[in-house]
N, C-alpha and C. Protein backbone atom coordinates (compact mmCIF):
# COMPACT_ATOMS: atom_id res chain seq x y z
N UNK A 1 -20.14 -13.01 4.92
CA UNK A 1 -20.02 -11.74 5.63
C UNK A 1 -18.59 -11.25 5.50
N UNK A 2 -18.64 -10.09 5.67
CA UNK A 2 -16.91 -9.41 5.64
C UNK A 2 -16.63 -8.83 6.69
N UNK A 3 -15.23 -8.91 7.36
CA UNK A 3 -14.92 -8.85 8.36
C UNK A 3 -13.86 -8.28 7.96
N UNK A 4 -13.78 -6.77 8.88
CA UNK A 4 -12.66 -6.01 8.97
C UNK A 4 -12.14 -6.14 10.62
N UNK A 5 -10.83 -6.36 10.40
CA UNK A 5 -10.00 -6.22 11.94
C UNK A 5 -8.78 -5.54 11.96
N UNK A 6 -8.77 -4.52 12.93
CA UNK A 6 -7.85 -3.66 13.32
C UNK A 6 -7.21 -4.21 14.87
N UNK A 7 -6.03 -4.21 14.49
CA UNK A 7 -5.22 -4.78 15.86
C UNK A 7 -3.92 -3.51 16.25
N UNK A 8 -3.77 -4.43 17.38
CA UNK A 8 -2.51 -3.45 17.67
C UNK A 8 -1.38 -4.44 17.55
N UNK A 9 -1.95 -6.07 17.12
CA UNK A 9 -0.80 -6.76 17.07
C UNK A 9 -0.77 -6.88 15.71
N UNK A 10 0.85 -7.07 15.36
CA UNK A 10 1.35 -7.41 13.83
C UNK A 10 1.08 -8.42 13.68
N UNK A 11 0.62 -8.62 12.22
CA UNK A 11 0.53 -9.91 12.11
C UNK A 11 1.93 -10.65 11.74
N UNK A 12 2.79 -9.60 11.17
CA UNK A 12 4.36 -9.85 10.89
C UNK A 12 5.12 -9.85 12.30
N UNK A 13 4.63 -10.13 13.07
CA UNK A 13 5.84 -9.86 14.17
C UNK A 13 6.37 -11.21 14.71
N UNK A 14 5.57 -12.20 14.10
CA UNK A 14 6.23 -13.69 14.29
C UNK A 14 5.69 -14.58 15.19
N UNK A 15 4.40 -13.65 16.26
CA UNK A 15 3.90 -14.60 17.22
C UNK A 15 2.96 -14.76 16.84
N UNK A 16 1.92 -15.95 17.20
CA UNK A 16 0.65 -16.17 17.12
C UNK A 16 -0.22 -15.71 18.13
N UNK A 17 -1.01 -14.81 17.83
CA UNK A 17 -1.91 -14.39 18.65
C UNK A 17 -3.21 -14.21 18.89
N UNK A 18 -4.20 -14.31 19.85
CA UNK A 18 -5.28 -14.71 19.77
C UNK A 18 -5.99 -13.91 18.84
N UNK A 19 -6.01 -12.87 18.00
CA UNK A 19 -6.48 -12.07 16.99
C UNK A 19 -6.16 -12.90 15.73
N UNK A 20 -5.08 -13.57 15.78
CA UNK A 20 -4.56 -14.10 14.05
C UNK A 20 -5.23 -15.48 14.16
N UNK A 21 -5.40 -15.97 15.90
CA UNK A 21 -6.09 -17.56 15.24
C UNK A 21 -7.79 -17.04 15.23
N UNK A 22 -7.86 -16.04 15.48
CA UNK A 22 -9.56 -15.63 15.42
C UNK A 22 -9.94 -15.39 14.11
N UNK A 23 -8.85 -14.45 13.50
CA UNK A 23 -9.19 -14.05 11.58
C UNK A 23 -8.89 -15.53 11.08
N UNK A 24 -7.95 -16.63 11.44
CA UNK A 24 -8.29 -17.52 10.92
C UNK A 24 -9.18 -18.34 10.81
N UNK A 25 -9.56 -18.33 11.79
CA UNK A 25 -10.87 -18.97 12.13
C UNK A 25 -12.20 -18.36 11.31
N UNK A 26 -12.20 -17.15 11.52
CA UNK A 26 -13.18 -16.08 10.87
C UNK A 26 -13.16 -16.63 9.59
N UNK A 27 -11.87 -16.60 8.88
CA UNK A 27 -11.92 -16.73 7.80
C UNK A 27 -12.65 -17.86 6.97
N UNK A 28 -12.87 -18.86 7.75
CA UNK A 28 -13.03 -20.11 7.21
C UNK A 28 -14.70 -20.48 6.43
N UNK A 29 -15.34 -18.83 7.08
CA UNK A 29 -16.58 -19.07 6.45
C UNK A 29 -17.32 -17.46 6.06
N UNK A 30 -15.82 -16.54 6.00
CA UNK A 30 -16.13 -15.41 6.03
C UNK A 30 -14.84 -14.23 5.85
N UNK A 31 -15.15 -13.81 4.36
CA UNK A 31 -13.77 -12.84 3.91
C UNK A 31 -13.40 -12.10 5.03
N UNK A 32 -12.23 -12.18 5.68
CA UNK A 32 -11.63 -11.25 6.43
C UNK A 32 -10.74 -10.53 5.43
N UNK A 33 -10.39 -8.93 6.10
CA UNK A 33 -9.46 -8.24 5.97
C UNK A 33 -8.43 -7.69 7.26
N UNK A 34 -7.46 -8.11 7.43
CA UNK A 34 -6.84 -8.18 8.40
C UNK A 34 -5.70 -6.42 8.34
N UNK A 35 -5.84 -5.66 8.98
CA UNK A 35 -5.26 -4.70 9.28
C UNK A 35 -4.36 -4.35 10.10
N UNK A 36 -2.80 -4.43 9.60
CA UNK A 36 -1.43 -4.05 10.49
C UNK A 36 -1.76 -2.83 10.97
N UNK A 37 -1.25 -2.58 12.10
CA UNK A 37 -1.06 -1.63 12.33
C UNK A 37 -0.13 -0.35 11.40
N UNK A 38 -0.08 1.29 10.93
CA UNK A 38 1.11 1.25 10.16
C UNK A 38 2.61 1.29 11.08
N UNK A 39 2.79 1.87 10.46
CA UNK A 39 4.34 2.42 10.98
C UNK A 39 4.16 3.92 11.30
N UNK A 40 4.92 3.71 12.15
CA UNK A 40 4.92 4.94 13.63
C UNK A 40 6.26 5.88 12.80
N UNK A 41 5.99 6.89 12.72
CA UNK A 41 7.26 8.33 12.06
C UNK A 41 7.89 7.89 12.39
N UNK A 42 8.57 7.74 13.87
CA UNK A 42 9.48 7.92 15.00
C UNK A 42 10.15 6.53 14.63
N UNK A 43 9.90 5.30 14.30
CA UNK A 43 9.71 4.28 14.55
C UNK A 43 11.53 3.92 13.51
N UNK A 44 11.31 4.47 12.24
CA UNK A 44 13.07 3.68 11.97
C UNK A 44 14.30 5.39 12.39
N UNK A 45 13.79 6.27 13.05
CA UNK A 45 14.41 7.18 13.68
C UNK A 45 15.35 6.63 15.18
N UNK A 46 14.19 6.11 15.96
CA UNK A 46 14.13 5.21 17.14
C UNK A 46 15.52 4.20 17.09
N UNK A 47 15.40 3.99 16.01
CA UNK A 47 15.99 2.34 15.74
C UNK A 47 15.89 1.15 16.05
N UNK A 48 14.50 1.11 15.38
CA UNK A 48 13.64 -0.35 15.54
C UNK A 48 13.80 -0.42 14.56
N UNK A 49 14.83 -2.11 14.31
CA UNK A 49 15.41 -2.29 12.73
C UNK A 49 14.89 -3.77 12.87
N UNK A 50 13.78 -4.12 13.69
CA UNK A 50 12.82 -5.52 13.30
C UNK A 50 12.76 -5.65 11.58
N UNK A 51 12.53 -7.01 11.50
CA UNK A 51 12.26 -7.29 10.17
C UNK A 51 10.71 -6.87 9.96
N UNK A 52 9.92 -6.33 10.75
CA UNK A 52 8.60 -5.94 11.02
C UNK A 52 8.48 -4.64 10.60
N UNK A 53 9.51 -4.13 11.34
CA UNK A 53 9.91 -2.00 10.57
C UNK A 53 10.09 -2.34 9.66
N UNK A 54 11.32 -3.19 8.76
CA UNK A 54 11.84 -3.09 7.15
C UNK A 54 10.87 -3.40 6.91
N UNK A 55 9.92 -4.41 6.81
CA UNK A 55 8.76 -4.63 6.03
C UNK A 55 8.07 -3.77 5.71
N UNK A 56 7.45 -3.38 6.87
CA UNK A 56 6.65 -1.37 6.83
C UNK A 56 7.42 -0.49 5.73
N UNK A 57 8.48 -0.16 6.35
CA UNK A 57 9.45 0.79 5.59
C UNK A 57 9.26 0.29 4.19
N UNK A 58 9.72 -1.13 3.50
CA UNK A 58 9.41 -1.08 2.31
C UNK A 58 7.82 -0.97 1.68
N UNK A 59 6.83 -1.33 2.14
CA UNK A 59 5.67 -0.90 1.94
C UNK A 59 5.16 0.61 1.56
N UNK A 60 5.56 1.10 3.17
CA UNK A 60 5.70 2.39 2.77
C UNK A 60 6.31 3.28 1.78
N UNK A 61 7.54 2.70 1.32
CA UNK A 61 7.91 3.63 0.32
C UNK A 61 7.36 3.01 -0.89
N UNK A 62 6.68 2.09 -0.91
CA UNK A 62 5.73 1.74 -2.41
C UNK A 62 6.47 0.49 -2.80
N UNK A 63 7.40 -0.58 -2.67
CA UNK A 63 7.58 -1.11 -3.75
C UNK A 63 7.04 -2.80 -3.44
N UNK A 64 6.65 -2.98 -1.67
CA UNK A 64 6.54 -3.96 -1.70
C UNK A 64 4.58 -4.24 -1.68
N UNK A 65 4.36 -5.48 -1.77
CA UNK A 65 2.39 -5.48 -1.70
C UNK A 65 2.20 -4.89 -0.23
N UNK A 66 0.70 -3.96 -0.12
CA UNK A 66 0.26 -3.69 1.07
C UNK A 66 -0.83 -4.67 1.24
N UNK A 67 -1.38 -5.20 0.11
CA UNK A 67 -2.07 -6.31 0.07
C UNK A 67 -1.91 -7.47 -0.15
N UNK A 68 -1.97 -8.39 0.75
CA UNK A 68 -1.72 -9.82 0.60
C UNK A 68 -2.34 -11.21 1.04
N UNK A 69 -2.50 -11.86 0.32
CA UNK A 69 -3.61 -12.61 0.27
C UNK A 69 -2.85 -14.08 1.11
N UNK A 70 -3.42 -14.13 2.81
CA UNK A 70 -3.22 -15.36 3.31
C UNK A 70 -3.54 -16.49 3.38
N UNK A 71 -5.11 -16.72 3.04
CA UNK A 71 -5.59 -18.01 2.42
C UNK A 71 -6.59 -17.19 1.78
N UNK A 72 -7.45 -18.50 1.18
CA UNK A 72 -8.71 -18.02 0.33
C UNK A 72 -9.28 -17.06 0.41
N UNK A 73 -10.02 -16.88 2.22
CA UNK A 73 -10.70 -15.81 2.42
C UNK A 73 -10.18 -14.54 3.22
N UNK A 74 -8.86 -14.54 4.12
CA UNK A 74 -8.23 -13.77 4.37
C UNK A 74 -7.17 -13.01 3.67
N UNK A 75 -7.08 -11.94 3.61
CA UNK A 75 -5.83 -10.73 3.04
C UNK A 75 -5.56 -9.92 4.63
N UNK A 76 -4.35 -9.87 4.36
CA UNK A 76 -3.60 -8.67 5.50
C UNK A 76 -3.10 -7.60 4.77
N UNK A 77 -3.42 -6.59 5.28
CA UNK A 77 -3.15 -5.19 4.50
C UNK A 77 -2.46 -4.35 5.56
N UNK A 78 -1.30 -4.00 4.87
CA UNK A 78 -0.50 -2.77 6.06
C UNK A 78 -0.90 -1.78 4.95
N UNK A 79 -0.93 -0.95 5.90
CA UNK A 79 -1.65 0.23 5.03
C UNK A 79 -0.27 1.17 5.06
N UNK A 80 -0.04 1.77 3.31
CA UNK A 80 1.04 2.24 3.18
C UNK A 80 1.25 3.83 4.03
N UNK A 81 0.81 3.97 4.69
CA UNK A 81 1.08 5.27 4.89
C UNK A 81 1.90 5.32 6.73
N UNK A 82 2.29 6.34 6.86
CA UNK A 82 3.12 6.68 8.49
C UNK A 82 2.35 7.50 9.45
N UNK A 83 2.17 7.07 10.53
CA UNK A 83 1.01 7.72 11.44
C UNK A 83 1.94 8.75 12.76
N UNK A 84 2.02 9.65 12.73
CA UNK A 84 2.23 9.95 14.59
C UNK A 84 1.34 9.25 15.54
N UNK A 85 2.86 8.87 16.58
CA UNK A 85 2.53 7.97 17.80
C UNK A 85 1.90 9.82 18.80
N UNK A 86 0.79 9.58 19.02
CA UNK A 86 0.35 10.86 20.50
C UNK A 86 0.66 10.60 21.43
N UNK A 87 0.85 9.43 21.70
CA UNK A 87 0.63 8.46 22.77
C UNK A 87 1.56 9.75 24.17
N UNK A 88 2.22 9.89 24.15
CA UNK A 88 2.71 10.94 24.91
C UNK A 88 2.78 12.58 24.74
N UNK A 89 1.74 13.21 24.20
CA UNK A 89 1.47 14.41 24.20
C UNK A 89 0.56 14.67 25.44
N UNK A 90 1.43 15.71 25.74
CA UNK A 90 0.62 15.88 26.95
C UNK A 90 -0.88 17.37 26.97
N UNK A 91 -0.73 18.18 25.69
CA UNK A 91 -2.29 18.25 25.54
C UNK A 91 -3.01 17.07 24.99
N UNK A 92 -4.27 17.70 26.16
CA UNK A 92 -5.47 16.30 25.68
C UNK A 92 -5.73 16.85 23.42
N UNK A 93 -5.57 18.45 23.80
CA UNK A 93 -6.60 18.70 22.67
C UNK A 93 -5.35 18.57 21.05
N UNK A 94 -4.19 18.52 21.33
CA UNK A 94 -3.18 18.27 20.55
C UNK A 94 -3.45 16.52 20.48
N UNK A 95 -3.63 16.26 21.12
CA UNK A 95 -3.68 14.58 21.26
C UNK A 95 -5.00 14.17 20.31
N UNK A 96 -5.54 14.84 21.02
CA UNK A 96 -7.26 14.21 20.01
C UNK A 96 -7.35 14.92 18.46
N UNK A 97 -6.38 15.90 18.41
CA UNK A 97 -6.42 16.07 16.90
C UNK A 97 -5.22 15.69 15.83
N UNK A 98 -4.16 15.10 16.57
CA UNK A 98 -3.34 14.04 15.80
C UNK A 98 -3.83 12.70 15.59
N UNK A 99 -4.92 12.53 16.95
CA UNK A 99 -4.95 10.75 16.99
C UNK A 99 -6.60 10.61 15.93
N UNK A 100 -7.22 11.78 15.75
CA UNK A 100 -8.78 12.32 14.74
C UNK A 100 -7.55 12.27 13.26
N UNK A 101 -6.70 12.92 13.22
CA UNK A 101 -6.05 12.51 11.63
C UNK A 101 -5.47 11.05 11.41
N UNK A 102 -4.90 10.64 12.90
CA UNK A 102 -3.87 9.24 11.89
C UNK A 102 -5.66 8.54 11.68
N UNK A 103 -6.79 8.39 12.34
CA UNK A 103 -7.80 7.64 12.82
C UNK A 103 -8.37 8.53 10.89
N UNK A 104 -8.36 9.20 10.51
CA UNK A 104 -8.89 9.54 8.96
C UNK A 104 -8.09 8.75 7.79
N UNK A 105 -6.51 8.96 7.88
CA UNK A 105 -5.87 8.39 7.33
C UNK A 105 -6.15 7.17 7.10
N UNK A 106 -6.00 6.19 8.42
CA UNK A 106 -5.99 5.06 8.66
C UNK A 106 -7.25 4.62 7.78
N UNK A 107 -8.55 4.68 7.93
CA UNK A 107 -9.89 4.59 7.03
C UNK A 107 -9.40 4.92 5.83
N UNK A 108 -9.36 5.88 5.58
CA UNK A 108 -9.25 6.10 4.11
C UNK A 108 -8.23 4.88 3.39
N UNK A 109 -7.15 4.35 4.32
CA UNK A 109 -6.51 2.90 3.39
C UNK A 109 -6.99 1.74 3.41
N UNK A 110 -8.16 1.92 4.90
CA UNK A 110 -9.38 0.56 4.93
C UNK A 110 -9.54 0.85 3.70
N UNK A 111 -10.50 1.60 3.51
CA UNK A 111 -11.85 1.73 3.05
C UNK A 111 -11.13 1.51 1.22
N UNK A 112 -9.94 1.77 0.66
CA UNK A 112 -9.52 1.87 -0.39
C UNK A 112 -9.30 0.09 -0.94
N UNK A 113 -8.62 -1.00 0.88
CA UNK A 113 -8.56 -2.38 0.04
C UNK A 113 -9.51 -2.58 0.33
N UNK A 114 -10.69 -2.19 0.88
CA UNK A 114 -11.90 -2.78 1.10
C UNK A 114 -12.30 -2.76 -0.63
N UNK A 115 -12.12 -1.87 -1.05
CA UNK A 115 -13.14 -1.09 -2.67
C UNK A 115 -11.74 -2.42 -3.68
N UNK A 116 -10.69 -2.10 -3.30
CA UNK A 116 -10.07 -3.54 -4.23
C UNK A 116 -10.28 -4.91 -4.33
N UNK A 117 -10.63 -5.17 -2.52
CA UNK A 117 -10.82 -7.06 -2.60
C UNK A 117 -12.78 -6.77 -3.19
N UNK A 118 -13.33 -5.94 -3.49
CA UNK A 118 -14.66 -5.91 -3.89
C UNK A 118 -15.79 -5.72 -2.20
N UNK A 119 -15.21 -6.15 -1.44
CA UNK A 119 -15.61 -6.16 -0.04
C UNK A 119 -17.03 -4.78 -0.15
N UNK A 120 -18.20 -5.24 0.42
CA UNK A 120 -19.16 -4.52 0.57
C UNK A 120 -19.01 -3.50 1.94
N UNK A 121 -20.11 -2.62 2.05
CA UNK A 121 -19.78 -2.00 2.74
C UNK A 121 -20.66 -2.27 3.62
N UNK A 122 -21.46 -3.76 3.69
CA UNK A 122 -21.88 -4.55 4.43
C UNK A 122 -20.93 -5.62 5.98
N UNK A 123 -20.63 -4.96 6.46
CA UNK A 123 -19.37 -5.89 7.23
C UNK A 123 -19.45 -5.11 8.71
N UNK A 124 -18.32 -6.30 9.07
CA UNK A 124 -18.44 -5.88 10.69
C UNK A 124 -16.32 -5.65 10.89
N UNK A 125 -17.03 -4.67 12.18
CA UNK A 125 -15.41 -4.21 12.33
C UNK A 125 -15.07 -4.97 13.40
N UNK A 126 -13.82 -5.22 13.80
CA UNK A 126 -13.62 -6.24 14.81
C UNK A 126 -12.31 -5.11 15.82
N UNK A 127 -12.07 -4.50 16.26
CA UNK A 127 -11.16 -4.10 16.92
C UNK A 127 -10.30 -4.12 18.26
N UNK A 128 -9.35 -4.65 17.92
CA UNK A 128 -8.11 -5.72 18.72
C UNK A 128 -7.50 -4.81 19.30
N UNK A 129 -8.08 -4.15 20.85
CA UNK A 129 -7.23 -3.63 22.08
C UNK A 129 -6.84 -2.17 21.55
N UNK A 130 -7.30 -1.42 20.22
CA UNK A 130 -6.42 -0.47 19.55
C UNK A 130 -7.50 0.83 20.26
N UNK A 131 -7.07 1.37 21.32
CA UNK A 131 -7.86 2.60 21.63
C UNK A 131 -7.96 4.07 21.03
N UNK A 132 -6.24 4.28 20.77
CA UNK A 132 -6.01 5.33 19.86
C UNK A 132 -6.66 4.73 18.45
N UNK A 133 -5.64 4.63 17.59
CA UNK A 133 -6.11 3.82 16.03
C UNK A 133 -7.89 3.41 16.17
N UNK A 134 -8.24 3.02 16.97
CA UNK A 134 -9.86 2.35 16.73
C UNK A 134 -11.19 3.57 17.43
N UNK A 135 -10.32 4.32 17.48
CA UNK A 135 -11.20 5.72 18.58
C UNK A 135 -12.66 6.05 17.75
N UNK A 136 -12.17 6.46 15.96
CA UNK A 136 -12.89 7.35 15.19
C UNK A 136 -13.73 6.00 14.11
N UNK A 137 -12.97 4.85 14.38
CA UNK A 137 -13.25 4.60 12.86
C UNK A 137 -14.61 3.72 12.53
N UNK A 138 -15.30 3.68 14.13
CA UNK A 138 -16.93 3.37 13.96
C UNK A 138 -17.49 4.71 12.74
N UNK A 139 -17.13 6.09 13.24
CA UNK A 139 -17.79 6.75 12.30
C UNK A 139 -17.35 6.98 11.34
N UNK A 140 -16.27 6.95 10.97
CA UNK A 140 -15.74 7.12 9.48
C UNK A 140 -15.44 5.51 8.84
N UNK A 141 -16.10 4.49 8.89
CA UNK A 141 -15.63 3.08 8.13
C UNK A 141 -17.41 3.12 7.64
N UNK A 142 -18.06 3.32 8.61
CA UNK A 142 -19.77 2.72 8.97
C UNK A 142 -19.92 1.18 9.09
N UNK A 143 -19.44 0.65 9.78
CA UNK A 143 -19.55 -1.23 10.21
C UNK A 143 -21.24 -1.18 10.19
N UNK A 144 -21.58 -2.52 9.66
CA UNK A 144 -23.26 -2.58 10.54
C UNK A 144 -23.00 -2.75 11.77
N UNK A 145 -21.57 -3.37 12.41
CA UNK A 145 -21.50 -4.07 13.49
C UNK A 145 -19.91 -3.35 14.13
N UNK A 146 -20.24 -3.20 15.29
CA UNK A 146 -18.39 -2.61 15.48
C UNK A 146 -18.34 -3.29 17.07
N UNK A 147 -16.98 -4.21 16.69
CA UNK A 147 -17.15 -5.09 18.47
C UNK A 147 -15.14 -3.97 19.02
N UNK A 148 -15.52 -4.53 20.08
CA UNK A 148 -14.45 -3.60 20.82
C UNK A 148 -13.84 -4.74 21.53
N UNK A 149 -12.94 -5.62 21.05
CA UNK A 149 -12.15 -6.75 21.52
C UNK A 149 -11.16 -6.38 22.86
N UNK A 150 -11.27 -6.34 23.83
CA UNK A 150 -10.46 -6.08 24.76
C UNK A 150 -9.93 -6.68 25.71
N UNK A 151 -8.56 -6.90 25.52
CA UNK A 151 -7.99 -8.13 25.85
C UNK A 151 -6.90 -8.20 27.03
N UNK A 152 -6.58 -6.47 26.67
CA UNK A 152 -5.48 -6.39 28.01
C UNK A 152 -6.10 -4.91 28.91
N UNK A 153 -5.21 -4.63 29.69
CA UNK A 153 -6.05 -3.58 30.58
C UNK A 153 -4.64 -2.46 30.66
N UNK A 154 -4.52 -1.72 29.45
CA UNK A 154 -4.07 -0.92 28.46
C UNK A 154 -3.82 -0.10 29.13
N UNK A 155 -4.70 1.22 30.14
CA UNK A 155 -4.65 1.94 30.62
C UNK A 155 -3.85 2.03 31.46
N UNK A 156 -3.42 0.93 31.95
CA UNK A 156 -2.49 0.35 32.95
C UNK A 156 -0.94 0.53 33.14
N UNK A 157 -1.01 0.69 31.67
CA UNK A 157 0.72 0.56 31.44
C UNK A 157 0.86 2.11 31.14
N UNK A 158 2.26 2.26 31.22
CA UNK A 158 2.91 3.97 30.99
C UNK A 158 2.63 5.08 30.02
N UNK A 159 2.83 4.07 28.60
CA UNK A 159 2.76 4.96 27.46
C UNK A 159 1.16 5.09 27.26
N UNK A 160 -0.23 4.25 27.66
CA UNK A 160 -1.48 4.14 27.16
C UNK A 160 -2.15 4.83 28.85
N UNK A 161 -1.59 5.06 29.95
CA UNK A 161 -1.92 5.82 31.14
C UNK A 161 -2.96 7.15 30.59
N UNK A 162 -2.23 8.04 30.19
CA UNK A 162 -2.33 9.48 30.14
C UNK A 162 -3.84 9.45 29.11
N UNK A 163 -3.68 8.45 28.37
CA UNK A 163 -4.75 9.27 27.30
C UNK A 163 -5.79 7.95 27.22
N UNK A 164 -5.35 6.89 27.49
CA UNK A 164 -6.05 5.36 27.57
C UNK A 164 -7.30 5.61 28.33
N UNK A 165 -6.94 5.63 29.69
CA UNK A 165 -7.74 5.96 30.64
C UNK A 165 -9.23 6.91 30.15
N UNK A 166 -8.74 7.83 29.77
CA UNK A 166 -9.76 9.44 29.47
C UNK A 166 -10.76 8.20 28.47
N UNK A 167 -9.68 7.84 26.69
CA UNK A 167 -10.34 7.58 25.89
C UNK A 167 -10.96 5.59 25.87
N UNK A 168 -10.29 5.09 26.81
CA UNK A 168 -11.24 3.54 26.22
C UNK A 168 -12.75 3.82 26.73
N UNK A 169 -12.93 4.25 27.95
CA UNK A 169 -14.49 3.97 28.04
C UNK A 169 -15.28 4.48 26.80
N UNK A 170 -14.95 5.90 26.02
CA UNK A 170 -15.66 6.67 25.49
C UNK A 170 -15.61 5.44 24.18
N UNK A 171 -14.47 4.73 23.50
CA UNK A 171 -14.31 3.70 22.34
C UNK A 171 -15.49 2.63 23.18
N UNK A 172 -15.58 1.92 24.04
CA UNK A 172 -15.98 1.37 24.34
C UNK A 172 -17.71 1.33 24.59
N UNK A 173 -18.25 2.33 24.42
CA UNK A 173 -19.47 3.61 24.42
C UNK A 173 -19.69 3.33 23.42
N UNK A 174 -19.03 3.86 22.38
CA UNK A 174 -19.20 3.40 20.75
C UNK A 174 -19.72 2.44 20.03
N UNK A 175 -19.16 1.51 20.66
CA UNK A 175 -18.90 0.55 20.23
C UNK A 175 -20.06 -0.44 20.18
N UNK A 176 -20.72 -1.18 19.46
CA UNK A 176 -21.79 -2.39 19.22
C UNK A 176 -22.03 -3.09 20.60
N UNK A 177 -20.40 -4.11 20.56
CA UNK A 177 -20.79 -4.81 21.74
C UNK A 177 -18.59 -4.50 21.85
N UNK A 178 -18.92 -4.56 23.66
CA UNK A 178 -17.53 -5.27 23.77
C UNK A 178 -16.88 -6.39 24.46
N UNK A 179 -16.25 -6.82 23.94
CA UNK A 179 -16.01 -8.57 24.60
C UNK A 179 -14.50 -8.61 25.00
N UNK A 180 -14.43 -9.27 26.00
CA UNK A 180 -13.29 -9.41 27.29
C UNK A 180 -12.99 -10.84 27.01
């Protein structure tokens, strides 16, 4: 089976987290494709000079792999492209049509290493806490299966308040099954 997962955690950011020992695990009897989050515009403006941004940053500008192969059956793919953060726009309807493009974008670089590692379009989506990023992409990926991994209580905090709230139930609606 093939397994696509979208997180909101890096897999470059140096910690182990219950999403990276799950694709490992996944992996062991089932191609995963593991999906970074990209890089945020704002993000080497900001001056977030993590070895996590340079990584992005070089991706993004093309020279380093967006695809990379972690064991046999897992690859992690940062997808080369730069998304606007909405996360603080305060129209709803400016919000839902930046977070409807990065959520097109974003697919369209699935769906491109999906067509490189050969990956069918037989698979299940796995999505790790990502409410914005994971909003659209039941309908634009087509999973047979789309789970809604939810792990923290998102809405909660400052920057995911304003628009979290409105949009997890509706992701969560969507969604196959969701697991806590």
């Amino acid at each position: 089976m093939n397994i696509i997962i979208t997180s909101l955690n890096s897999w470059e950011n140096g910690s182990i987290s219950n999403i990276r020992i799950l694709a490992e695990q996944l992996s062991i009897r089932n191609n995963v494709l593991f999906v970074d989050i990209p890089i945020e515009v704002m993000a080497p403006i900001k001056g977030f000079c993590s070895t996590e941004i340079v990584n992005r940053l070089k991706i993004y500008r093309k020279p380093g792999p967006a695809l990379r192969r972690m064991n046999n059956n897992l690859w992690l793919f940062t997808p080369p492209i730069a998304i606007s953060a909405p996360g603080n726009l305060f129209s709803e309807m400016m919000f839902d049509m930046v977070n409807r493009r990065n959520n097109r974008r974003l697919a369209r670089e699935i769906l491109w290493a999906m067509e490189r590692l050969k990956m069918s379009s037989d698979f299940i989506h796995i999505n790790d806490n990502d409410i914005f990023s994971g909003l659209y992409l039941k309908e634009l990926l087509m999973p047979k299966l789309s789970i809604y991994y939810r792990r923290d209580n998102l809405p909660a905090l400052p920057y995911w308040n304003r628009n979290g709230v409105r949009l997890e139930p509706r992701l969560a609606h969507k969604s196959d099954a969701v697991v806590t």
